[in-house]
C-alpha atoms as a PDB file:
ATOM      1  CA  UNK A   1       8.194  30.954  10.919  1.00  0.00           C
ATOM      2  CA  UNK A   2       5.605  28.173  10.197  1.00  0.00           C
ATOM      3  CA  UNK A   3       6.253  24.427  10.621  1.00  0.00           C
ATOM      4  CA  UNK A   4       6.685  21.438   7.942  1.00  0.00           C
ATOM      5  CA  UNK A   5       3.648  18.657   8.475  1.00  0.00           C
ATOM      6  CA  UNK A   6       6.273  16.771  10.263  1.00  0.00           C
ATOM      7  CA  UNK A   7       7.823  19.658  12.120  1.00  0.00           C
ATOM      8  CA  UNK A   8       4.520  19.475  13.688  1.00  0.00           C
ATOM      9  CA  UNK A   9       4.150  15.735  14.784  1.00  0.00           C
ATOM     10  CA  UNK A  10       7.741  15.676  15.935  1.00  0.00           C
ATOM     11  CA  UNK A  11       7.179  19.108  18.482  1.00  0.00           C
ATOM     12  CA  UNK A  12       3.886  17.618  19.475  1.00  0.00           C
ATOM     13  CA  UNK A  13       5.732  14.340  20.624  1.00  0.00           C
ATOM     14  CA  UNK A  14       8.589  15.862  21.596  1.00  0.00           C
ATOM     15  CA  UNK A  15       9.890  14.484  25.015  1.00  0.00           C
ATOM     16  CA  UNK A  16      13.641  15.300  25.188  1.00  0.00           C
ATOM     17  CA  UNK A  17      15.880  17.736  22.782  1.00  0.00           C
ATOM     18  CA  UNK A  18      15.577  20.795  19.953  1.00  0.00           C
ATOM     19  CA  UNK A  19      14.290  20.523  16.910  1.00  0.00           C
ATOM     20  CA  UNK A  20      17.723  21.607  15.212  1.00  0.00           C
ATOM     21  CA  UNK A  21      18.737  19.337  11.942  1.00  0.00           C
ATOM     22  CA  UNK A  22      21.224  16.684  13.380  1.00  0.00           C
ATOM     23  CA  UNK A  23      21.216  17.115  17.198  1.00  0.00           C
ATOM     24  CA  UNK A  24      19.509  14.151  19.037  1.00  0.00           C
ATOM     25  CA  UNK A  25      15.990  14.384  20.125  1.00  0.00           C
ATOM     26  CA  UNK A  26      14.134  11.815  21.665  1.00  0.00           C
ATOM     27  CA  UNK A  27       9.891  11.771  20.560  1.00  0.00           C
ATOM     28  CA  UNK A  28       7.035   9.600  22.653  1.00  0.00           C
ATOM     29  CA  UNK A  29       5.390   6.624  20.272  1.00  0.00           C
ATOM     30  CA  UNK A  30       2.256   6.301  19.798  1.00  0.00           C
ATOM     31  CA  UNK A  31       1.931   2.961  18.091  1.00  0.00           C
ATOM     32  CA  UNK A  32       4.130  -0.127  17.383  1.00  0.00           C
ATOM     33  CA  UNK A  33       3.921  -2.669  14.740  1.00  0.00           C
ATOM     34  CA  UNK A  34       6.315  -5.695  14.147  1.00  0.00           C
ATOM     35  CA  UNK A  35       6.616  -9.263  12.085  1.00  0.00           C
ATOM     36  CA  UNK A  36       7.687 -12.469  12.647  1.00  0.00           C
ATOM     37  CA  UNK A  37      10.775 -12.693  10.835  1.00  0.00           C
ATOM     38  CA  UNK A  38      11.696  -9.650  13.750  1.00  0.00           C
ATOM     39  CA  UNK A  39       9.238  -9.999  15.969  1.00  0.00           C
ATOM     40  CA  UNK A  40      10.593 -12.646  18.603  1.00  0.00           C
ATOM     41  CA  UNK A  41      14.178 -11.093  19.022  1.00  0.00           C
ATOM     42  CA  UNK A  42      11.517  -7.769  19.877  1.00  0.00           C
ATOM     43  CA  UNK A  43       9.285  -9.689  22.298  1.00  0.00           C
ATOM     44  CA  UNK A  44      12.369 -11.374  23.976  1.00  0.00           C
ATOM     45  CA  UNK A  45      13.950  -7.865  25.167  1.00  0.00           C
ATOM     46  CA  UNK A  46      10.161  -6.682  26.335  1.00  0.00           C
ATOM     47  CA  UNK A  47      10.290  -9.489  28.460  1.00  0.00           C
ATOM     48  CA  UNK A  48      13.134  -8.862  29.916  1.00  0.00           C
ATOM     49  CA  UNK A  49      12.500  -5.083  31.097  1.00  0.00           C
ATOM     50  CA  UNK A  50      10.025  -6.705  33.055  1.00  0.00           C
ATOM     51  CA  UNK A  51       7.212  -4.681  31.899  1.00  0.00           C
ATOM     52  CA  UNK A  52       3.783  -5.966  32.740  1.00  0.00           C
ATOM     53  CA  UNK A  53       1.584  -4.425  29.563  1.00  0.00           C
ATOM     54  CA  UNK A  54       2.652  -2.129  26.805  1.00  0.00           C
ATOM     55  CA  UNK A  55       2.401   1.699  27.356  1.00  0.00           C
ATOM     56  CA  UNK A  56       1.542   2.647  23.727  1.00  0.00           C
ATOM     57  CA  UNK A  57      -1.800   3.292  22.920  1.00  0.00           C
ATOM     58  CA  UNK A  58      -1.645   0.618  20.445  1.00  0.00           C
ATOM     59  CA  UNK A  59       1.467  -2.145  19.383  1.00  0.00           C
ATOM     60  CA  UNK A  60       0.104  -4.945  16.907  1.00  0.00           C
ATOM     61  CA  UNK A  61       2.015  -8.087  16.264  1.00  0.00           C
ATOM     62  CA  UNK A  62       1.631  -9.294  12.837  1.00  0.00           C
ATOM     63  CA  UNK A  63       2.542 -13.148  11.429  1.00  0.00           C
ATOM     64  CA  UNK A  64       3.239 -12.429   7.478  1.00  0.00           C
ATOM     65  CA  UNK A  65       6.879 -13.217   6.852  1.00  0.00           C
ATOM     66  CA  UNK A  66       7.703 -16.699   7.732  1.00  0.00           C
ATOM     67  CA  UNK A  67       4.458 -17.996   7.054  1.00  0.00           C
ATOM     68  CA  UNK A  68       5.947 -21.393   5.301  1.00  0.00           C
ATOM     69  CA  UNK A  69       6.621 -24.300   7.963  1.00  0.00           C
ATOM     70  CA  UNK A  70       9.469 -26.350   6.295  1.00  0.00           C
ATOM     71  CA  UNK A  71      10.989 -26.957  10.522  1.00  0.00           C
ATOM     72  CA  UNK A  72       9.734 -26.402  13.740  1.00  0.00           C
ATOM     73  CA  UNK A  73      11.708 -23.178  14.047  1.00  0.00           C
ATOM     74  CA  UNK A  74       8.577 -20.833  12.645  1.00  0.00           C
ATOM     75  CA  UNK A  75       5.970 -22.920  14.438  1.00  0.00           C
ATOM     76  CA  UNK A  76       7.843 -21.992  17.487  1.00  0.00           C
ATOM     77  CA  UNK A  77       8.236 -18.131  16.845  1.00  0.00           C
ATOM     78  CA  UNK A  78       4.421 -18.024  16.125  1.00  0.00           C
ATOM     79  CA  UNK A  79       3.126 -20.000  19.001  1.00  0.00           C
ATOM     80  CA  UNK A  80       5.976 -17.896  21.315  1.00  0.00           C
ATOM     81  CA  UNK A  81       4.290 -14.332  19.893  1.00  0.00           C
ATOM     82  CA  UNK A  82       0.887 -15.550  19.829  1.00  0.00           C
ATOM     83  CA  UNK A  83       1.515 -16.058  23.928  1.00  0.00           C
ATOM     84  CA  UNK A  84       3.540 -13.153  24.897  1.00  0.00           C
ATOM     85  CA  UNK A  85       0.936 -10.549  22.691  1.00  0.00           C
ATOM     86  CA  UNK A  86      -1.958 -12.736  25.111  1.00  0.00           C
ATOM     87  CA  UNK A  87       0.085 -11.647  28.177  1.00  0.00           C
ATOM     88  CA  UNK A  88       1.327  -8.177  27.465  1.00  0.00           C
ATOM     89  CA  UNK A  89      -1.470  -5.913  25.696  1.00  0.00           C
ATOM     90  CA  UNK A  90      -0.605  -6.614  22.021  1.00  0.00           C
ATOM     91  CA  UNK A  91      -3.006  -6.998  18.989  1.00  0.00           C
ATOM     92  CA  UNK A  92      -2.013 -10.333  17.362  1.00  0.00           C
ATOM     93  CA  UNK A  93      -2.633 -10.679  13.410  1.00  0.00           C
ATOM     94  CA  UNK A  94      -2.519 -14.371  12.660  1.00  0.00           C
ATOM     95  CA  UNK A  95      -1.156 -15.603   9.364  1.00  0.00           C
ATOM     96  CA  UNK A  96      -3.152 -14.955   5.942  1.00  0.00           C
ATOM     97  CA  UNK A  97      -4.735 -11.357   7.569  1.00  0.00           C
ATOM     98  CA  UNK A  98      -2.039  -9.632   5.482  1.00  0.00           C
ATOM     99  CA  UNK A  99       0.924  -8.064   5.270  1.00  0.00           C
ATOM    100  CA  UNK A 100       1.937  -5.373   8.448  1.00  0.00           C
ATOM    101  CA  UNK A 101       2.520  -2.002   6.993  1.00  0.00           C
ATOM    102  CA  UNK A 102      -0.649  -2.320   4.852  1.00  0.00           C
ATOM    103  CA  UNK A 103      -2.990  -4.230   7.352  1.00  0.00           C
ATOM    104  CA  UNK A 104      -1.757  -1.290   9.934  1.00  0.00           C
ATOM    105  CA  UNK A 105      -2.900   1.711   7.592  1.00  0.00           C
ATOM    106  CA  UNK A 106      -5.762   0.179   7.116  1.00  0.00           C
ATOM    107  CA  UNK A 107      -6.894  -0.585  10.424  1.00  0.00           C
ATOM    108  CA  UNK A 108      -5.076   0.952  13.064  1.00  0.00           C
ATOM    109  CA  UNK A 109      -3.234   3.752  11.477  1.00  0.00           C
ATOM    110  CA  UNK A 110      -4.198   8.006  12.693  1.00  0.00           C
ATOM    111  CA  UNK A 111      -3.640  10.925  11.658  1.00  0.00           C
ATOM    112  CA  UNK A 112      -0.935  12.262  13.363  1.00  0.00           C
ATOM    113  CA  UNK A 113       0.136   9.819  15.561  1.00  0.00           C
ATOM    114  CA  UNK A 114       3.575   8.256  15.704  1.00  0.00           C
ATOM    115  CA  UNK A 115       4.493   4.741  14.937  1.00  0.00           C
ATOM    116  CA  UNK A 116       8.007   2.614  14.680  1.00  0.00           C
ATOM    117  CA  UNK A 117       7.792  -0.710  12.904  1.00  0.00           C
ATOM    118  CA  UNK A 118      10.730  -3.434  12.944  1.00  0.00           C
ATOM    119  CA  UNK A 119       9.727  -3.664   9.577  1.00  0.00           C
ATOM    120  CA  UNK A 120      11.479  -1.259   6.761  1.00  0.00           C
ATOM    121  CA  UNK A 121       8.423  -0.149   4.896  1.00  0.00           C
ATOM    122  CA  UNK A 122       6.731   0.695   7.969  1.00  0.00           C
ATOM    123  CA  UNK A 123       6.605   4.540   6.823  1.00  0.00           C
ATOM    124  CA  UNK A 124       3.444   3.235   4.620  1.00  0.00           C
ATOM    125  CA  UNK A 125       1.871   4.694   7.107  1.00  0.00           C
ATOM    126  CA  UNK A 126       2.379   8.075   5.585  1.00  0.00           C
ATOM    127  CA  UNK A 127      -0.081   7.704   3.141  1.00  0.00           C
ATOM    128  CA  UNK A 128      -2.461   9.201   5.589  1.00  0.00           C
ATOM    129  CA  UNK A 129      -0.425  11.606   7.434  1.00  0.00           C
ATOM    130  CA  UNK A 130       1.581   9.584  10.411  1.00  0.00           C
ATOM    131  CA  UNK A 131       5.202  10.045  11.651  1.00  0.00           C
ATOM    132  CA  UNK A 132       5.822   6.154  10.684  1.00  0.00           C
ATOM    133  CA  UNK A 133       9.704   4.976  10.774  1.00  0.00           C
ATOM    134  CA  UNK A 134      11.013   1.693  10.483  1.00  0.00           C
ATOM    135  CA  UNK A 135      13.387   0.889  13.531  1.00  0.00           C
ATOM    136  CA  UNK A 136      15.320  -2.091  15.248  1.00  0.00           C
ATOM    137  CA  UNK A 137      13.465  -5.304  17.128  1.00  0.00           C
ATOM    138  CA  UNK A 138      15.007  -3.007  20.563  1.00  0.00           C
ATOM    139  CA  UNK A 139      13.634   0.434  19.791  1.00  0.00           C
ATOM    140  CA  UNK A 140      10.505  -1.395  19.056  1.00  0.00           C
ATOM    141  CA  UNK A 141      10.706  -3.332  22.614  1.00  0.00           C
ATOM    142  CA  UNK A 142      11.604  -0.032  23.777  1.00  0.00           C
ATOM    143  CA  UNK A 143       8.862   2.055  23.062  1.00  0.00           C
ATOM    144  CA  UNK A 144       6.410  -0.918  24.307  1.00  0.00           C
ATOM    145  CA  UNK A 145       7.547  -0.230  27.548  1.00  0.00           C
ATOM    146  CA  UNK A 146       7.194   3.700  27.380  1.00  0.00           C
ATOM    147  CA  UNK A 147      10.244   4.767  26.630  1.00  0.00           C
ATOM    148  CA  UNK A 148      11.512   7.337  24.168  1.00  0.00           C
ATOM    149  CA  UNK A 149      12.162   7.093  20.696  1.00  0.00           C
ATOM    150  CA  UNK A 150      15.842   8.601  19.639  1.00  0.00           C
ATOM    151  CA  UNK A 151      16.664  10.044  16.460  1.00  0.00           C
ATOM    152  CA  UNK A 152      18.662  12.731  14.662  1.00  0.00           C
ATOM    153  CA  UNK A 153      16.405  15.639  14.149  1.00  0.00           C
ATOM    154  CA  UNK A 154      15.831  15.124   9.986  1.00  0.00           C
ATOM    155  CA  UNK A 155      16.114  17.641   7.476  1.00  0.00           C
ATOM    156  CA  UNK A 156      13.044  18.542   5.786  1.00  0.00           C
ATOM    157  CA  UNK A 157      12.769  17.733   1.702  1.00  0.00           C
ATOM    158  CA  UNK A 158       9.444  19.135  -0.050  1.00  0.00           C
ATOM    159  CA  UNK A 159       8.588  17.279  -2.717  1.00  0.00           C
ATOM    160  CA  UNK A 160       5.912  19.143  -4.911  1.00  0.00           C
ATOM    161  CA  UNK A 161       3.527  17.039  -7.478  1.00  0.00           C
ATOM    162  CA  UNK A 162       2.003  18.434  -9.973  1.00  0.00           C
ATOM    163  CA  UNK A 163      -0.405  17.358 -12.916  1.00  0.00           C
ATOM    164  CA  UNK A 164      -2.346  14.047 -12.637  1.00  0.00           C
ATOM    165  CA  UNK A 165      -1.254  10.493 -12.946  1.00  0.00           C
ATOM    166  CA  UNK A 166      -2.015   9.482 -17.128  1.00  0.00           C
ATOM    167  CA  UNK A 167      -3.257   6.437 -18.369  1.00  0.00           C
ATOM    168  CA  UNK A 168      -1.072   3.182 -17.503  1.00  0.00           C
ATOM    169  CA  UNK A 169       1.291   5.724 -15.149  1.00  0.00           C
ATOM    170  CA  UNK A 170       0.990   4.829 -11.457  1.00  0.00           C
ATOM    171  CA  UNK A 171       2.005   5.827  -8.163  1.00  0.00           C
ATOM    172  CA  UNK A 172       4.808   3.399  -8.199  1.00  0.00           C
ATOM    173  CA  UNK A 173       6.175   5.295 -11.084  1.00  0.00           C
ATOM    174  CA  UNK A 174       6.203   8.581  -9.169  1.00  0.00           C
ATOM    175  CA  UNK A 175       8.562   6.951  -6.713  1.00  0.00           C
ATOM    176  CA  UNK A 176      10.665   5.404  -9.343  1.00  0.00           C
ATOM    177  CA  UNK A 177      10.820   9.454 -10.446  1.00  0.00           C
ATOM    178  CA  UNK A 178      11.741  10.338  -7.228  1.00  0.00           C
ATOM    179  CA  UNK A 179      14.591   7.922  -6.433  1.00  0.00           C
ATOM    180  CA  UNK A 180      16.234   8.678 -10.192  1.00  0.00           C
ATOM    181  CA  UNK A 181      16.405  12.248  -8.549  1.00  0.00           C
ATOM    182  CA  UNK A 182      17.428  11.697  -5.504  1.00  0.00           C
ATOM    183  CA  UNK A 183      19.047   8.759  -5.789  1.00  0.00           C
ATOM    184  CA  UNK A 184      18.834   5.841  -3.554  1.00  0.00           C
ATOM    185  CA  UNK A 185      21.252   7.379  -0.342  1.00  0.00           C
ATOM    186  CA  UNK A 186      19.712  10.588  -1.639  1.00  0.00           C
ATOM    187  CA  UNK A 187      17.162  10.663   1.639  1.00  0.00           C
ATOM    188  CA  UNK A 188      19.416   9.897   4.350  1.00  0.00           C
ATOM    189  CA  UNK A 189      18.879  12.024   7.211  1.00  0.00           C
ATOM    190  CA  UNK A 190      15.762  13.767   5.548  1.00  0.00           C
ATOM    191  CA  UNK A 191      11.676  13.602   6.089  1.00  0.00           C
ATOM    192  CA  UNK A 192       9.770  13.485   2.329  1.00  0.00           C
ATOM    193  CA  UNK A 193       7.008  15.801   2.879  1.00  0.00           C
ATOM    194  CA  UNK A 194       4.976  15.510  -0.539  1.00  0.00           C
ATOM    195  CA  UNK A 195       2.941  19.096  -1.483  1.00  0.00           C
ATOM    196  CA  UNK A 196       1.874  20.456  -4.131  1.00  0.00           C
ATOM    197  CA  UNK A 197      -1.597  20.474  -6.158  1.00  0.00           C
ATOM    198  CA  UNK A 198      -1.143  16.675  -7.448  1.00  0.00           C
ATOM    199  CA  UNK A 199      -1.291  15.209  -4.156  1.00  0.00           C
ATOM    200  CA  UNK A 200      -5.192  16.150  -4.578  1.00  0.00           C
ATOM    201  CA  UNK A 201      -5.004  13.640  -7.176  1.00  0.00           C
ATOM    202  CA  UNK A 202      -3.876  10.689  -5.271  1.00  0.00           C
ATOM    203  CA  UNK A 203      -6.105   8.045  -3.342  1.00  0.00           C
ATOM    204  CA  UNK A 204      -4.565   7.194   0.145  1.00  0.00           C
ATOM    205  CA  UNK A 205      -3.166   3.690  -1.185  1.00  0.00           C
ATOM    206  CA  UNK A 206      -1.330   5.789  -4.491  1.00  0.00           C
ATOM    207  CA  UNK A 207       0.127   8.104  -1.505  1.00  0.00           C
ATOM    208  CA  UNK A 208       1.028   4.599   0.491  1.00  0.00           C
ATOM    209  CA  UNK A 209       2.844   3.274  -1.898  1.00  0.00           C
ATOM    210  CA  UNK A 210       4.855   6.529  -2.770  1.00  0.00           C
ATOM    211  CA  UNK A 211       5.883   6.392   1.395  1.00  0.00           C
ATOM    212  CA  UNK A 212       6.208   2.988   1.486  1.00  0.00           C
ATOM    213  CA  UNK A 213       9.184   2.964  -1.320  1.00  0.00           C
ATOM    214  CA  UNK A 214      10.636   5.899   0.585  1.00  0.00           C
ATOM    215  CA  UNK A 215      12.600   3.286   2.579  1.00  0.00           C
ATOM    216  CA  UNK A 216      14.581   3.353  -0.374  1.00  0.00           C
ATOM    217  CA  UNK A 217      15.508   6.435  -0.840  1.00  0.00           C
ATOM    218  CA  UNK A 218      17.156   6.041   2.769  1.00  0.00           C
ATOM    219  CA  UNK A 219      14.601   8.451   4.373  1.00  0.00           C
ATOM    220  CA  UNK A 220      13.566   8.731   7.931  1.00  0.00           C
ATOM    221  CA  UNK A 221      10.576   8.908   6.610  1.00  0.00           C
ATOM    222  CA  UNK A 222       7.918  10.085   3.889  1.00  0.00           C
ATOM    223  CA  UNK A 223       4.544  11.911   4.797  1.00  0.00           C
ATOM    224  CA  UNK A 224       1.728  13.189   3.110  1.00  0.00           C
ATOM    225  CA  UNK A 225      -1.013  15.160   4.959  1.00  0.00           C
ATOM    226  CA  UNK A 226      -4.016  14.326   5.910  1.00  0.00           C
ATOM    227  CA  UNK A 227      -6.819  16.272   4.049  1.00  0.00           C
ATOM    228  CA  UNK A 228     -10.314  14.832   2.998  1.00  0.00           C
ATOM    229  CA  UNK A 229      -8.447  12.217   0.897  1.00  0.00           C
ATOM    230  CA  UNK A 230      -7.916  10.748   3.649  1.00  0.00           C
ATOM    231  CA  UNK A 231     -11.025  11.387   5.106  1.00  0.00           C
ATOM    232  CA  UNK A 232     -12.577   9.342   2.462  1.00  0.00           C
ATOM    233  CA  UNK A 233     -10.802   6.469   2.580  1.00  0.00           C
ATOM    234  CA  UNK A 234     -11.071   6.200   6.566  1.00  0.00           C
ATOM    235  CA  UNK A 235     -14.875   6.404   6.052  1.00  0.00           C
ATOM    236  CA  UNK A 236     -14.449   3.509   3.742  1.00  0.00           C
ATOM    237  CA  UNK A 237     -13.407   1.978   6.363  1.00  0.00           C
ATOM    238  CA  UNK A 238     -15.682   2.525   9.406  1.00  0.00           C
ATOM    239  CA  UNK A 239     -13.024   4.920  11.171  1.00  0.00           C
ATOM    240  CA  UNK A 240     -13.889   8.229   9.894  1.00  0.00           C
ATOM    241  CA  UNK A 241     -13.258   9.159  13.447  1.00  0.00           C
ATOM    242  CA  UNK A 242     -10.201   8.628  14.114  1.00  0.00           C
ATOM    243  CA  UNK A 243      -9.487  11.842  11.233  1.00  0.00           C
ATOM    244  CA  UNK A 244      -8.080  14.838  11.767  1.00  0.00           C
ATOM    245  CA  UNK A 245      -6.728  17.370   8.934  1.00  0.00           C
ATOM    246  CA  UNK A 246      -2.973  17.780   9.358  1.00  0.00           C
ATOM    247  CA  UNK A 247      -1.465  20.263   7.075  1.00  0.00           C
ATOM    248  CA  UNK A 248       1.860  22.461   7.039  1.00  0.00           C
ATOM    249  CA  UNK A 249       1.790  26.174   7.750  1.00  0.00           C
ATOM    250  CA  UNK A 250       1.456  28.083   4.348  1.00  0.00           C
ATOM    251  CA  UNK A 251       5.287  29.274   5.489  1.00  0.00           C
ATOM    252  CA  UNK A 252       6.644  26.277   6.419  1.00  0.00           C
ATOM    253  CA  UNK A 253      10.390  26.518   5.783  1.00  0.00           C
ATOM    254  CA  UNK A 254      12.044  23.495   4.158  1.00  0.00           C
ATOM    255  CA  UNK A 255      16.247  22.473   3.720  1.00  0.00           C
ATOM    256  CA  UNK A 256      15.254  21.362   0.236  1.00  0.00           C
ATOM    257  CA  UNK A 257      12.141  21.666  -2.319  1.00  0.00           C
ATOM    258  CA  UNK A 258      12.104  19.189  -5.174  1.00  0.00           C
END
């Protein structure tokens, strides 16, 4: 039996369980991205493991929330992050650089690597085929220090596109589609794998902002893979090699096709 496009990130980070929908399983991280307005409770517990640099291969602190200084109390946070990223390993992204979960697929985002963000929308990052899922300031601080990532192991929704966007339709309107379906508890417990011959039709930010509103469908997650779409638009940035083409098996087997 072949494996969904995340069935196959989540076995090739698996550290601890089964993949069996809703038993625990624990997966290694990759990356880590937070913001301000979460950032500094985050920062505050990796201190206090006592951990001298992060463990991921990547963790990028961003300043794009609480960018206006009406007290001291933001100041603070950003000169506190802005030391402890110095210290520890961790990218910094000053103010005005732009907003995390974009920003992060732009510049730091692969193929088939795993990221948790203590930011919601974090699963932008499945424009271009990552396991990206929004978690708390801990799991975050957490997976700095090496540990595991837990969650229940998600069902697995297919979500097929057809056709091509028309004039004055956009991506955000396939979402909109998507949530009237579903509903907006209607991904709880699932991973949105998007197939079908449409998603040929979609540039890597159109597929972004399709995984990005995923958050509010209540998913774990939203993917798309990562074919020469997304080759392109890495290129267009300078990182063509950090591609690789991630695709599910043709017999994938999914809980639910849409």
């Amino acid at each position: 039996m072949g494996l969904t496009l995340a069935q196959k990130l989540i076995k090739s980070h698996l550290v601890e369980g089964e993949m069996k929908v809703g038993t625990e399983i624990g997966l290694r991280i990759d990356q880590t991205l937070t913001q301000d307005a979460t950032g500094t409770m985050a920062y505050l517990e990796f201190e206090a493991m006592g951990v001298d640099r992060v463990k991921t291969e990547r963790s990028v602190a961003y300043i794009d929330h609480n960018t206006l200084q009406t007290g001291f109390e933001n100041a603070d946070d950003h000169r506190f992050i802005q030391t402890v990223t110095k210290k520890h390993g961790i990218y910094y992204s000053r103010p005005g650089n732009g907003i995390c979960h974009q920003v992060h697929l732009e510049r730091f985002g692969i193929p088939g690597k795993t990221l948790i963000g203590s930011d919601s929308h974090t699963p932008t990052g499945g424009g271009i085929g990552m396991l990206a899922m929004g978690a708390g300031g801990m799991d975050v601080a957490v997976a700095m220090g090496g540990g595991t990532y837990y969650i229940p192991m998600p069902k697995m929704t297919r979500i097929n596109l057809t056709g091509y966007l028309k004039p004055w339709v956009s991506a955000k309107d396939v979402i909109l589609e998507v949530l009237r379906i579903m509903s907006v508890k209607g991904g709880v417990g699932k991973i949105i794998e998007y197939g079908g011959e449409g998603v040929k039709t979609l540039s890597v930010p159109e597929r972004a902002t399709i995984t990005n509103m995923g958050a509010e469908l209540g998913a774990t997650t939203s993917i798309f893979p990562s074919d020469e779409i997304t080759l392109a638009f890495l290129k267009a940035q300078g990182r063509e090699k950090d591609w690789t083409e991630i695709l599910p098996d043709d017999d994938a087997v999914y809980d639910e096709v849409i």
